[in-house]
PDB file of N, CA and C in Angstrom:
ATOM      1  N   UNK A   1       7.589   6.491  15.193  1.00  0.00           N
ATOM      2  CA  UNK A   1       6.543   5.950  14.364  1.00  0.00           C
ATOM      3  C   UNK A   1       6.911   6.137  12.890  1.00  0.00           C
ATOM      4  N   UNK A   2       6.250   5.095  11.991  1.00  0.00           N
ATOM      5  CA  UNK A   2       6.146   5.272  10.668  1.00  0.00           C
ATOM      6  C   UNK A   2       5.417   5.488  10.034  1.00  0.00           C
ATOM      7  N   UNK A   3       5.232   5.961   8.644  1.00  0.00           N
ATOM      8  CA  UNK A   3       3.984   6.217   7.672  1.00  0.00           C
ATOM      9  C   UNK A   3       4.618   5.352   6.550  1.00  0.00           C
ATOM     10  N   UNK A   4       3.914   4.343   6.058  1.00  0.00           N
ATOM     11  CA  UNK A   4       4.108   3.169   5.063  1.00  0.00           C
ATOM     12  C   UNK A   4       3.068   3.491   4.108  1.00  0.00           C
ATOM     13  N   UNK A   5       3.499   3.803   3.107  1.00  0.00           N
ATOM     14  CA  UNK A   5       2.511   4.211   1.738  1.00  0.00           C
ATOM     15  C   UNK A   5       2.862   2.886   0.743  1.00  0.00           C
ATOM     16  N   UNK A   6       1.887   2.200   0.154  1.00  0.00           N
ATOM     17  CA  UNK A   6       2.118   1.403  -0.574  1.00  0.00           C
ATOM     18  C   UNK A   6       1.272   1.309  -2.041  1.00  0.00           C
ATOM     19  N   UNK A   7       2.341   1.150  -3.222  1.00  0.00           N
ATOM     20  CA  UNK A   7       1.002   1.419  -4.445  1.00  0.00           C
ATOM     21  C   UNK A   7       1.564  -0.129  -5.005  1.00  0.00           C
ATOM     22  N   UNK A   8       0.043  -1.085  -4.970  1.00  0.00           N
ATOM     23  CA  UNK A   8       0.261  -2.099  -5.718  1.00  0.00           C
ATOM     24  C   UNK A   8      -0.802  -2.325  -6.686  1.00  0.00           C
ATOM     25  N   UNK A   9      -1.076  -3.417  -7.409  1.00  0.00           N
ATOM     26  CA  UNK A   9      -1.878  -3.813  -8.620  1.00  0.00           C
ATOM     27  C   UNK A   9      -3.276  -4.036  -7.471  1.00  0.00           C
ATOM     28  N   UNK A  10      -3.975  -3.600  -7.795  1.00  0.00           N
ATOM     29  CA  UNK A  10      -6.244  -3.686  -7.521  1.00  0.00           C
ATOM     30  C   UNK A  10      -5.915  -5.063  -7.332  1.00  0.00           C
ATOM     31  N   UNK A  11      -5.360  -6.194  -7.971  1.00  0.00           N
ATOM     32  CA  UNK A  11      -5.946  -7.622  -7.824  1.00  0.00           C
ATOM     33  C   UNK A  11      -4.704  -8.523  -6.701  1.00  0.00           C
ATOM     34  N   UNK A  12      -3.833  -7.763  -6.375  1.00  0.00           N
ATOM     35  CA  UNK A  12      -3.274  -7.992  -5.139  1.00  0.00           C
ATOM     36  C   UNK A  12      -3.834  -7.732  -3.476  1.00  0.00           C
ATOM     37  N   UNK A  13      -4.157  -6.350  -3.534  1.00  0.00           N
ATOM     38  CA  UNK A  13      -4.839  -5.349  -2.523  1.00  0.00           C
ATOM     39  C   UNK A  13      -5.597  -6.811  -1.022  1.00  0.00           C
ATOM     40  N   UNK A  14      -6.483  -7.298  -1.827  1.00  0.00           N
ATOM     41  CA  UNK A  14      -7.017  -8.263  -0.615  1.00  0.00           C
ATOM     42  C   UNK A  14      -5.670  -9.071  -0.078  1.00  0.00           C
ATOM     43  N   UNK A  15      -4.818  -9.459  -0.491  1.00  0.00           N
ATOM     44  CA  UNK A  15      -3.794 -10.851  -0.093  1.00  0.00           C
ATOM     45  C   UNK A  15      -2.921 -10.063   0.626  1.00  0.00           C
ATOM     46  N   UNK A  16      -2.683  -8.867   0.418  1.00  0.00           N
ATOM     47  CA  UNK A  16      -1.655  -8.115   1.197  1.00  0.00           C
ATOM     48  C   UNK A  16      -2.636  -7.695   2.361  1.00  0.00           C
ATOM     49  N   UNK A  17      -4.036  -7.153   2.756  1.00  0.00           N
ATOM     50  CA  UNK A  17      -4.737  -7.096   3.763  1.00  0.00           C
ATOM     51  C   UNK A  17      -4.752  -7.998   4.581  1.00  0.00           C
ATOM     52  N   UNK A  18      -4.977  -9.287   4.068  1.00  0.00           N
ATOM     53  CA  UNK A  18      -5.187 -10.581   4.837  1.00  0.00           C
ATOM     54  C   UNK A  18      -4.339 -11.208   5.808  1.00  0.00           C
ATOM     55  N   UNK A  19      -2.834 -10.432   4.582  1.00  0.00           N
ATOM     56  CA  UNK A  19      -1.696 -10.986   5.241  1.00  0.00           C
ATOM     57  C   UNK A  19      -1.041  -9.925   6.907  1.00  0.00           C
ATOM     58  N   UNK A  20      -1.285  -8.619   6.240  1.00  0.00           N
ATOM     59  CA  UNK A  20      -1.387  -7.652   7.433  1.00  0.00           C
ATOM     60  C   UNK A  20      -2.370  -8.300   8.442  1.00  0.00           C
ATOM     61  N   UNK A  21      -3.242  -8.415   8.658  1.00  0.00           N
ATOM     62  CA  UNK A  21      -4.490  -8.756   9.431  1.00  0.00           C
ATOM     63  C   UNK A  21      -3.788 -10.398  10.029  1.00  0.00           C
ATOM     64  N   UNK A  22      -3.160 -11.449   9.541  1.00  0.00           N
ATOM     65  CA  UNK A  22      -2.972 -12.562   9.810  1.00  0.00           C
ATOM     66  C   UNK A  22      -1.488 -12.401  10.389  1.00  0.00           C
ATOM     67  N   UNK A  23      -0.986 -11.402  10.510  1.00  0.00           N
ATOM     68  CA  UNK A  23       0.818 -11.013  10.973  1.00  0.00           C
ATOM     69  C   UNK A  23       0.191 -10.451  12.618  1.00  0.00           C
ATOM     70  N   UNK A  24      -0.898  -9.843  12.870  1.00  0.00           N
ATOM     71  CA  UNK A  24      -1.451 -10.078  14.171  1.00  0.00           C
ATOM     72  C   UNK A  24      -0.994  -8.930  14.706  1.00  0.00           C
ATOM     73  N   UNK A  25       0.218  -8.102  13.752  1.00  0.00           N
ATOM     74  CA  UNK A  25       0.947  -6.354  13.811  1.00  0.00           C
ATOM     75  C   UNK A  25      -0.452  -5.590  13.819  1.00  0.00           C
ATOM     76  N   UNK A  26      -1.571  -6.182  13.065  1.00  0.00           N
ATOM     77  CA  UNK A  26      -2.446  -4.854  12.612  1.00  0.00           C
ATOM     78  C   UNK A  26      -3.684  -5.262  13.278  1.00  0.00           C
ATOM     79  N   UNK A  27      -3.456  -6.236  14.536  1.00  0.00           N
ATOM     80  CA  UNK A  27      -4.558  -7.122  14.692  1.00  0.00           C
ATOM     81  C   UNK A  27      -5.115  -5.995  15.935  1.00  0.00           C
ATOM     82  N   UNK A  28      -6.460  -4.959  15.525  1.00  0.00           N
ATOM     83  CA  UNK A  28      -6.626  -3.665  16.476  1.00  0.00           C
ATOM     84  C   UNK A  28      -7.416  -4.309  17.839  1.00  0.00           C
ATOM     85  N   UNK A  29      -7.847  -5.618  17.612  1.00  0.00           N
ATOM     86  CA  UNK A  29      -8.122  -6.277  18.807  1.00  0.00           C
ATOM     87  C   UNK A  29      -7.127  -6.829  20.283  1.00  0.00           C
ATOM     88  N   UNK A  30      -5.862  -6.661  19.088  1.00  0.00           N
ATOM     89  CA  UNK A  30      -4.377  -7.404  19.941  1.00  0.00           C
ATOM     90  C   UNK A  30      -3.457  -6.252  20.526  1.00  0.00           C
ATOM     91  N   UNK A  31      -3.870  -4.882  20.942  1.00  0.00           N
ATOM     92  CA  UNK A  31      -3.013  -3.798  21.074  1.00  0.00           C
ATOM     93  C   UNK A  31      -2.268  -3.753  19.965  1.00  0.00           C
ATOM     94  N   UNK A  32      -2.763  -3.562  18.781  1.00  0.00           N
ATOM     95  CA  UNK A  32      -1.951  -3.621  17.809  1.00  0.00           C
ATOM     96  C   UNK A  32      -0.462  -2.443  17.879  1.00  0.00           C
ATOM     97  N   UNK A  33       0.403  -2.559  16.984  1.00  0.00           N
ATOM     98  CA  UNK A  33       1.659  -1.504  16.660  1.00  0.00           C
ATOM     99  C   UNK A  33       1.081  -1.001  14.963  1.00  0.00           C
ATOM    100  N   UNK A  34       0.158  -1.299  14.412  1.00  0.00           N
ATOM    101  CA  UNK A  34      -0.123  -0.711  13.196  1.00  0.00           C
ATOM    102  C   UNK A  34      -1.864   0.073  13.041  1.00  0.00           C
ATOM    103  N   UNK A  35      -1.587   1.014  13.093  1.00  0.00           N
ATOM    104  CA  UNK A  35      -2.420   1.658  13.010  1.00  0.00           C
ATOM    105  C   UNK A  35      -3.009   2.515  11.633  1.00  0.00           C
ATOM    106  N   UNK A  36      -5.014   2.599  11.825  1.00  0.00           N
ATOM    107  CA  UNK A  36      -5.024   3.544  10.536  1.00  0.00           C
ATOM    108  C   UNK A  36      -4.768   3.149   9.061  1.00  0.00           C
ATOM    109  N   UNK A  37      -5.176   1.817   8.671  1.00  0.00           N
ATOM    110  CA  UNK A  37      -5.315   1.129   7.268  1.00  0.00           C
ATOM    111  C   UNK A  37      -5.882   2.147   6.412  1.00  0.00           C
ATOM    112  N   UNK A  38      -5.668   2.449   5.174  1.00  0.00           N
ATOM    113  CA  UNK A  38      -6.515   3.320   4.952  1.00  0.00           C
ATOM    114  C   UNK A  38      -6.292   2.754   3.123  1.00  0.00           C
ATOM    115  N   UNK A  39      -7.252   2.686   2.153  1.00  0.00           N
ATOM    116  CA  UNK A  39      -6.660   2.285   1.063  1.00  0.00           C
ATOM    117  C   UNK A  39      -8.063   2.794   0.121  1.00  0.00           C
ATOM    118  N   UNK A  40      -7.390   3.352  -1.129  1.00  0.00           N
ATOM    119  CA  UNK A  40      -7.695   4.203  -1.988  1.00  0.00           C
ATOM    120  C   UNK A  40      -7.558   3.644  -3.241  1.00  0.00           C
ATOM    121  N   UNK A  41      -8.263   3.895  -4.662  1.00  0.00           N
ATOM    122  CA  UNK A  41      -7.506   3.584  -5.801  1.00  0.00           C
ATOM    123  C   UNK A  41      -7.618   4.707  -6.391  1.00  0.00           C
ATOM    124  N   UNK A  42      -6.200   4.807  -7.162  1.00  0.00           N
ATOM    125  CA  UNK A  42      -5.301   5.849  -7.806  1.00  0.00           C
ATOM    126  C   UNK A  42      -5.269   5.798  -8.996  1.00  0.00           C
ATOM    127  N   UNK A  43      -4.994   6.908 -10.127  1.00  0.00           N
ATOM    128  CA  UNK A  43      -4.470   6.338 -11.258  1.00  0.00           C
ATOM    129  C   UNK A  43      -3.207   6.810 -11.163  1.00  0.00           C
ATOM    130  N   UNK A  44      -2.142   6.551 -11.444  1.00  0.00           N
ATOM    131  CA  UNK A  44      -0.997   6.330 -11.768  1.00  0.00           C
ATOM    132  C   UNK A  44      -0.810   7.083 -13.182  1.00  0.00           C
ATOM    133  N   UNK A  45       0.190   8.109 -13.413  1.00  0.00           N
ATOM    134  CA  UNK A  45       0.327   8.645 -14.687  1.00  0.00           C
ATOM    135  C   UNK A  45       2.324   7.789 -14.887  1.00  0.00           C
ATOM    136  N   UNK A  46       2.277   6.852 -15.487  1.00  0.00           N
ATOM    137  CA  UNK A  46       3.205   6.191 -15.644  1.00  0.00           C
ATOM    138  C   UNK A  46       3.398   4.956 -16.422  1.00  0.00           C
ATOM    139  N   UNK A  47       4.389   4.658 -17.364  1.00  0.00           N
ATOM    140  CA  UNK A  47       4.009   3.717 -18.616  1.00  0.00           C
ATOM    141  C   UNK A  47       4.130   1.978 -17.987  1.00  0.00           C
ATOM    142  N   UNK A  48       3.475   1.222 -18.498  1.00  0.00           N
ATOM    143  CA  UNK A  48       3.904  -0.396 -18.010  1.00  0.00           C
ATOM    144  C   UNK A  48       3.926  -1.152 -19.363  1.00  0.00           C
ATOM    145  N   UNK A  49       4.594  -2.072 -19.033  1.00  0.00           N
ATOM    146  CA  UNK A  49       5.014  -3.375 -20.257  1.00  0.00           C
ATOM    147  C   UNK A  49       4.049  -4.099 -20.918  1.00  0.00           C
ATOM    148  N   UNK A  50       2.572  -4.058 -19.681  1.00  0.00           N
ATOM    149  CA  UNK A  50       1.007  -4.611 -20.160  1.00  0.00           C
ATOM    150  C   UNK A  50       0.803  -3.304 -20.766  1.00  0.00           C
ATOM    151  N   UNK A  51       0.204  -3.732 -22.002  1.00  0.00           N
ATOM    152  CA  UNK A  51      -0.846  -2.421 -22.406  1.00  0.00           C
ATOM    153  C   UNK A  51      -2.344  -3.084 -21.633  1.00  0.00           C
ATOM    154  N   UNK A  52      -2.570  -3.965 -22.031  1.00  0.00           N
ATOM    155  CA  UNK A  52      -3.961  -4.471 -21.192  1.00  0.00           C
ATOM    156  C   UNK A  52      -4.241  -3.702 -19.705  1.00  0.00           C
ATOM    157  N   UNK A  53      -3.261  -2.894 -19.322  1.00  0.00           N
ATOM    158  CA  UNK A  53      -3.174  -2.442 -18.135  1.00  0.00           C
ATOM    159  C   UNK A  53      -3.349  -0.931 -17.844  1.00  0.00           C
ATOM    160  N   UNK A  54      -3.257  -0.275 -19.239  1.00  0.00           N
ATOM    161  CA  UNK A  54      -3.288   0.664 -19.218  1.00  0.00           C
ATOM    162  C   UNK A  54      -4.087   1.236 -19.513  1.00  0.00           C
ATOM    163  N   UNK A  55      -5.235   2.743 -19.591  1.00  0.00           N
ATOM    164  CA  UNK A  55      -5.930   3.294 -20.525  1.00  0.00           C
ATOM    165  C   UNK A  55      -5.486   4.861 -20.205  1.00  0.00           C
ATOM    166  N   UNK A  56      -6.596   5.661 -21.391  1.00  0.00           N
ATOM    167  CA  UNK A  56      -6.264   6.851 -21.447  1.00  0.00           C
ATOM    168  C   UNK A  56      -7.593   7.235 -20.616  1.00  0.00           C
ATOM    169  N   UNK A  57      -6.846   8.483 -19.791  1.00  0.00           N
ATOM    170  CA  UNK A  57      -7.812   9.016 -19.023  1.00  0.00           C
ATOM    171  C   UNK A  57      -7.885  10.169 -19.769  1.00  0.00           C
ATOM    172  N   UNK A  58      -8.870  10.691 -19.750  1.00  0.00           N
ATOM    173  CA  UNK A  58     -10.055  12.064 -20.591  1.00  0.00           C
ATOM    174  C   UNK A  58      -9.727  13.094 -19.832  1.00  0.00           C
ATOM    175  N   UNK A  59     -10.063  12.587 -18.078  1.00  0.00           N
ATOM    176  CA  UNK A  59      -9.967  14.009 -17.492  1.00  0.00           C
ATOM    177  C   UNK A  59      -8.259  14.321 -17.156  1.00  0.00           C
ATOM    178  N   UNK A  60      -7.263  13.664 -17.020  1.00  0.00           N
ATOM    179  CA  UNK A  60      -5.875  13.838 -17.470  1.00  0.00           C
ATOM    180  C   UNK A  60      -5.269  14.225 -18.419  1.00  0.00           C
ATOM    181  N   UNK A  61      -5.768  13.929 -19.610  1.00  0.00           N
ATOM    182  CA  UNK A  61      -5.210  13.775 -20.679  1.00  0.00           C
ATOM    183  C   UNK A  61      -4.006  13.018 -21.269  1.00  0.00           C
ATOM    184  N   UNK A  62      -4.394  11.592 -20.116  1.00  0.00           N
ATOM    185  CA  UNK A  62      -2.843  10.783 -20.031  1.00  0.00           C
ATOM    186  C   UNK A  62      -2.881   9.900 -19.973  1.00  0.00           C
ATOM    187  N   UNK A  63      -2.108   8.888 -20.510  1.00  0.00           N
ATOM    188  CA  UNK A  63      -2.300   7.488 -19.678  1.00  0.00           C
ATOM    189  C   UNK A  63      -2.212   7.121 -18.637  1.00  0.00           C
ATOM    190  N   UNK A  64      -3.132   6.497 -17.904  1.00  0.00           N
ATOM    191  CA  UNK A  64      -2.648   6.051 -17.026  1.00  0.00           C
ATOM    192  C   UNK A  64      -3.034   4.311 -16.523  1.00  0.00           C
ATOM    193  N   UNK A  65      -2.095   4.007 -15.228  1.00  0.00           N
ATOM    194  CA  UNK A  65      -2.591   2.704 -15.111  1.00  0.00           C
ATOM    195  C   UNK A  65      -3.317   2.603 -13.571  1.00  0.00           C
ATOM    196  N   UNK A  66      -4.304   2.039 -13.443  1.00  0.00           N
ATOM    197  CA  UNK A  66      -4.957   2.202 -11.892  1.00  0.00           C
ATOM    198  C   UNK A  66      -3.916   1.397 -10.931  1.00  0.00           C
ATOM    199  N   UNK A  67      -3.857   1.990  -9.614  1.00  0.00           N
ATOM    200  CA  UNK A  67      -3.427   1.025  -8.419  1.00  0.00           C
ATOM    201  C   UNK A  67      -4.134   0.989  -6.897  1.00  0.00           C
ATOM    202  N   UNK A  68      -3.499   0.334  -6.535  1.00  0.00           N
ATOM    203  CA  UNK A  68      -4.198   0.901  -4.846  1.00  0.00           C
ATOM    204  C   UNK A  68      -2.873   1.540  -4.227  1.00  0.00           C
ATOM    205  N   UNK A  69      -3.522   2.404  -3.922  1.00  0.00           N
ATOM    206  CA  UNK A  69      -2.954   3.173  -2.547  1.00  0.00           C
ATOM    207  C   UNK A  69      -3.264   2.747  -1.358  1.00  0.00           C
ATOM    208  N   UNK A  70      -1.848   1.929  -0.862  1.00  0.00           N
ATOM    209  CA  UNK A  70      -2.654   1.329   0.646  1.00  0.00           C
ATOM    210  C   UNK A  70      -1.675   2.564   2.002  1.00  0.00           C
ATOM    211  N   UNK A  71      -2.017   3.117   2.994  1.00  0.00           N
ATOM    212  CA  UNK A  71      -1.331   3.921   3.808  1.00  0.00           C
ATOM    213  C   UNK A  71      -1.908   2.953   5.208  1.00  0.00           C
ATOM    214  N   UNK A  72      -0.704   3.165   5.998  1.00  0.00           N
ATOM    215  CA  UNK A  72      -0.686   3.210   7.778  1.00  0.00           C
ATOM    216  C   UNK A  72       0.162   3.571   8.286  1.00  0.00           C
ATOM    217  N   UNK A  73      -0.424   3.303   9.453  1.00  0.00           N
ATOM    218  CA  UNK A  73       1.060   4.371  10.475  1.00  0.00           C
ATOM    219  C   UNK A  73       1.198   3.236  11.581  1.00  0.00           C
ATOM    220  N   UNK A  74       2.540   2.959  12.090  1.00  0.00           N
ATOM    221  CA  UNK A  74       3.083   1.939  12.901  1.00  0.00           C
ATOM    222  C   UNK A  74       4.081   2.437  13.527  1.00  0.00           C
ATOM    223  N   UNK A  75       4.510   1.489  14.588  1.00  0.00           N
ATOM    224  CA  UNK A  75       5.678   2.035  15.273  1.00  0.00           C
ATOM    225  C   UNK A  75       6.809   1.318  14.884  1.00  0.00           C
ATOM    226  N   UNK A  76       7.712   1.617  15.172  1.00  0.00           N
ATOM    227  CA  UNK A  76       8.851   1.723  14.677  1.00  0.00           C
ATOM    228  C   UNK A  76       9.620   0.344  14.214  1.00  0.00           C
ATOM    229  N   UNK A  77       9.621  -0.517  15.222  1.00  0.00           N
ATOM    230  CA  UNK A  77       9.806  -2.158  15.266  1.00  0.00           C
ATOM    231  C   UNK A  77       8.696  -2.788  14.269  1.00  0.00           C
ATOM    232  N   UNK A  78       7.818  -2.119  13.830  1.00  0.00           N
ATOM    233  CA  UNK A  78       6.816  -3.223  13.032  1.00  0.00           C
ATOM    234  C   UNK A  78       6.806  -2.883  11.762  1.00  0.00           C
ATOM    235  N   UNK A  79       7.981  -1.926  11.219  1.00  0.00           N
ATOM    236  CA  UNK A  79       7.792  -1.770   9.985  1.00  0.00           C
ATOM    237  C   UNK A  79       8.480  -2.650   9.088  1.00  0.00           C
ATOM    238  N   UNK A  80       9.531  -2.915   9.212  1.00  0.00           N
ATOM    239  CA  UNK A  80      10.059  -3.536   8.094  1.00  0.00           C
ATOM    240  C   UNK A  80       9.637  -4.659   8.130  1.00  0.00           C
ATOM    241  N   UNK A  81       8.615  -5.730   9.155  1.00  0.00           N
ATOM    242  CA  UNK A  81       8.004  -6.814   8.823  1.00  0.00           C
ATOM    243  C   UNK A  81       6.721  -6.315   8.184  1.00  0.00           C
ATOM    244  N   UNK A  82       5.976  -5.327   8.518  1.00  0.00           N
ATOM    245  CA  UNK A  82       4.525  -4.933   7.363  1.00  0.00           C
ATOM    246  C   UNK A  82       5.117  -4.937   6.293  1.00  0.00           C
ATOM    247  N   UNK A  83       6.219  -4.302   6.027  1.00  0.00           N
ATOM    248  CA  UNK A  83       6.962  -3.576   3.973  1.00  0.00           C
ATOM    249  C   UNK A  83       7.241  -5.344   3.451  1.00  0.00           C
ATOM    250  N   UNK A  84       8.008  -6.014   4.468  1.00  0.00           N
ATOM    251  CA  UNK A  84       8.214  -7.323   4.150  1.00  0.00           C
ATOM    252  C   UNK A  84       7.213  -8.021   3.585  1.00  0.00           C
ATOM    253  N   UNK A  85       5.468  -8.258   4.215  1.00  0.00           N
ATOM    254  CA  UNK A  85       4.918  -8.148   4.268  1.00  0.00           C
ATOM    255  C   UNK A  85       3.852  -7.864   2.187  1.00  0.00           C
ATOM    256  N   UNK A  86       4.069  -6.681   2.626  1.00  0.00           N
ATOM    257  CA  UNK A  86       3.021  -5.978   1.165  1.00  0.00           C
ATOM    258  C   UNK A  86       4.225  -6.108   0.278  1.00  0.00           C
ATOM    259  N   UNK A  87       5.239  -6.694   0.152  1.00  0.00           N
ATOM    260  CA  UNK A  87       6.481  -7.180  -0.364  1.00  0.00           C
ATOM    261  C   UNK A  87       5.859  -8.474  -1.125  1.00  0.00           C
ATOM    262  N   UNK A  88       5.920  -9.138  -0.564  1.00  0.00           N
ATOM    263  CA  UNK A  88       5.708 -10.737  -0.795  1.00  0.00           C
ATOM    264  C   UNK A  88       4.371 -10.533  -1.351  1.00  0.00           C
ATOM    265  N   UNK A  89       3.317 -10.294  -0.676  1.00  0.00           N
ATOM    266  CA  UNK A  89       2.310 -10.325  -1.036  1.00  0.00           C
ATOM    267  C   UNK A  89       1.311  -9.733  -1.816  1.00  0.00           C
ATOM    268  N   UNK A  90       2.231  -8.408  -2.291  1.00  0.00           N
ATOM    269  CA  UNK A  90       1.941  -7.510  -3.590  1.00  0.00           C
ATOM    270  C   UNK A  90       2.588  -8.016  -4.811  1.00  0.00           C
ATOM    271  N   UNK A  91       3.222  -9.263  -4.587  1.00  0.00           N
ATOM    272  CA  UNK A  91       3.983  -9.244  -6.087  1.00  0.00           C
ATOM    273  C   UNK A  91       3.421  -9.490  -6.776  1.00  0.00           C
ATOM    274  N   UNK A  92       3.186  -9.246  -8.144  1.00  0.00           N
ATOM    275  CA  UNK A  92       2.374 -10.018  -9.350  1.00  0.00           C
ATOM    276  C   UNK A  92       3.504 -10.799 -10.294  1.00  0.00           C
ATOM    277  N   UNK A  93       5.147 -10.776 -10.129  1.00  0.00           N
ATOM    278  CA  UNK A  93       5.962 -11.297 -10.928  1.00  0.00           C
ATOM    279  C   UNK A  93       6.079 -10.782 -12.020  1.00  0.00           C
ATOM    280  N   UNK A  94       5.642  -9.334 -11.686  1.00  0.00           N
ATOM    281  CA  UNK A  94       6.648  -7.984 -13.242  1.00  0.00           C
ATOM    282  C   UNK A  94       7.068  -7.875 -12.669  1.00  0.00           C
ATOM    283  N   UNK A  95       8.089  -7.210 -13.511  1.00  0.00           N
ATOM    284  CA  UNK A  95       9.451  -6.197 -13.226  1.00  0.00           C
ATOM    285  C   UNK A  95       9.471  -5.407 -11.988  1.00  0.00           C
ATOM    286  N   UNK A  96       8.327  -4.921 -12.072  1.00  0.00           N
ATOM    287  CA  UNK A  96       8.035  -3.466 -11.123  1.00  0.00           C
ATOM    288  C   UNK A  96       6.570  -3.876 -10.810  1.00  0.00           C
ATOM    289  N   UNK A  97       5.891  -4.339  -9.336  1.00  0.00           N
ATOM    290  CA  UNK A  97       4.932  -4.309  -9.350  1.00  0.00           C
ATOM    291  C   UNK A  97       3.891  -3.574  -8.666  1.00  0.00           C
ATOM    292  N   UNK A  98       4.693  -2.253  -8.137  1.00  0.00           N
ATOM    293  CA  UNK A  98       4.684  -1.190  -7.529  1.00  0.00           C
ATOM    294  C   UNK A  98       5.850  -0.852  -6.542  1.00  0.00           C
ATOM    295  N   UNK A  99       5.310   0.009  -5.416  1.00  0.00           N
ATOM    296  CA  UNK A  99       6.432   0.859  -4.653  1.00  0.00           C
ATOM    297  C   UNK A  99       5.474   0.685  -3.402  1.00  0.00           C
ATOM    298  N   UNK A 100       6.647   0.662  -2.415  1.00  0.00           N
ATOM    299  CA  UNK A 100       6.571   0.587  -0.601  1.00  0.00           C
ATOM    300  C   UNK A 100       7.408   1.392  -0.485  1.00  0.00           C
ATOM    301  N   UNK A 101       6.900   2.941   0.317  1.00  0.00           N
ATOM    302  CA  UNK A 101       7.705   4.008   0.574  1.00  0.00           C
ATOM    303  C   UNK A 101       7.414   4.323   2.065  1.00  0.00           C
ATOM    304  N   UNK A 102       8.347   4.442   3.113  1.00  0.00           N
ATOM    305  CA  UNK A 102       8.087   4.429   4.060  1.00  0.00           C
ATOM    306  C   UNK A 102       9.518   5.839   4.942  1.00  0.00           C
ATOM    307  N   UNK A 103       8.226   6.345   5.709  1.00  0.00           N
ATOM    308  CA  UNK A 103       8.568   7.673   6.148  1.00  0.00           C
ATOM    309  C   UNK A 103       8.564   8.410   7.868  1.00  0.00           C
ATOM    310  N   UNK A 104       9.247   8.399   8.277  1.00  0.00           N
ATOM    311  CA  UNK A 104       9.063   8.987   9.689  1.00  0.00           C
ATOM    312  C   UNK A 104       8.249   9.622   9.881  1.00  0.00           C
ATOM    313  N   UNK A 105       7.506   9.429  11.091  1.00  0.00           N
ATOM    314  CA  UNK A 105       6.238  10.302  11.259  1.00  0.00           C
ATOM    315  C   UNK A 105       6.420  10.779  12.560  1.00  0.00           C
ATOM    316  N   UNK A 106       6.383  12.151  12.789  1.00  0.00           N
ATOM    317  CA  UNK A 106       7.212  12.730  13.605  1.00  0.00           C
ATOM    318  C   UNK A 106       5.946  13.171  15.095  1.00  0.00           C
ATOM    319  N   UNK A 107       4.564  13.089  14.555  1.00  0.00           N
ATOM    320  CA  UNK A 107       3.577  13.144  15.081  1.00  0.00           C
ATOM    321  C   UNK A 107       2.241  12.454  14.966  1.00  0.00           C
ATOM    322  N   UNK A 108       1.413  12.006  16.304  1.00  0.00           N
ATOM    323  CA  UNK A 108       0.141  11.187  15.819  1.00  0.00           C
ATOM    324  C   UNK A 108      -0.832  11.420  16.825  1.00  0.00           C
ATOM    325  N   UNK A 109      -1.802  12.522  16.435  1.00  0.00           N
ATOM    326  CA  UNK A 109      -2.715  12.993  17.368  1.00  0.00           C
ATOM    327  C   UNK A 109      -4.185  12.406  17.485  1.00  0.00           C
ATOM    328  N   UNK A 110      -4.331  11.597  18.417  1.00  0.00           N
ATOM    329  CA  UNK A 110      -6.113  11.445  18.335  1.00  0.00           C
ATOM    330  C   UNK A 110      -7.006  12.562  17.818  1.00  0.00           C
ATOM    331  N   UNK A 111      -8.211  12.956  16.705  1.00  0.00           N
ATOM    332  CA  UNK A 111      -9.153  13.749  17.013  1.00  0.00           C
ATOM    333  C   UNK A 111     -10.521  13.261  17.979  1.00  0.00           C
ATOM    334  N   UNK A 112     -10.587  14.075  18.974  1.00  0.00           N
ATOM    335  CA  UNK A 112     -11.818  13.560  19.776  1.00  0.00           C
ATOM    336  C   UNK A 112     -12.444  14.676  20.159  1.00  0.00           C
TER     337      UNK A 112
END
């Protein structure tokens, strides 16, 4: 299994869901192989080329720029089409429009 952490731009976040959800990998009705969507927004302590993008946070004392944190866990064959995936469909056409970091997950326990 994998753990796929993904940080892209807030105004991407839906098109990369849609597209997970429409790849039929995350479809939890279809025995899915992707499990455990889970998505957060972050600030990011790191500089970008928009200033429009950036502000100063008070309780940091830093700049930062917001993103989403999107996480799941999949098996092994379905990852590099999800990264493919929040690839395409996270781009905004900067330079850098975040990061897809993806990690062996060595365990995955139901709580019940």
């Amino acid at each position: 299994m994998k753990e796929i952490k993904a940080f892209i731009h807030p105004h991407r976040t839906a098109a990369v869901i849609e597209a997970l959800r429409e790849s039929g990998v995350c479809d939890t009705q279809a025995g899915a192989s992707c499990f455990h969507i889970a998505i957060s927004q972050v600030q990011c302590v790191h500089a970008t080329n928009d200033d429009s993008q950036q502000h100063y946070s008070v309780e940091l004392g830093e700049p930062v720029v917001l993103q989403t944190k999107l996480e799941l866990v999949c098996e092994d064959e379905a990852a590099d089409l999800l990264v493919d995936l929040i690839i395409r469909h996270g781009h905004t056409g900067q330079v850098c429009s975040g990061w897809v970091l993806v990690h062996p997950l060595e365990l995955r326990i139901p709580v019940s």
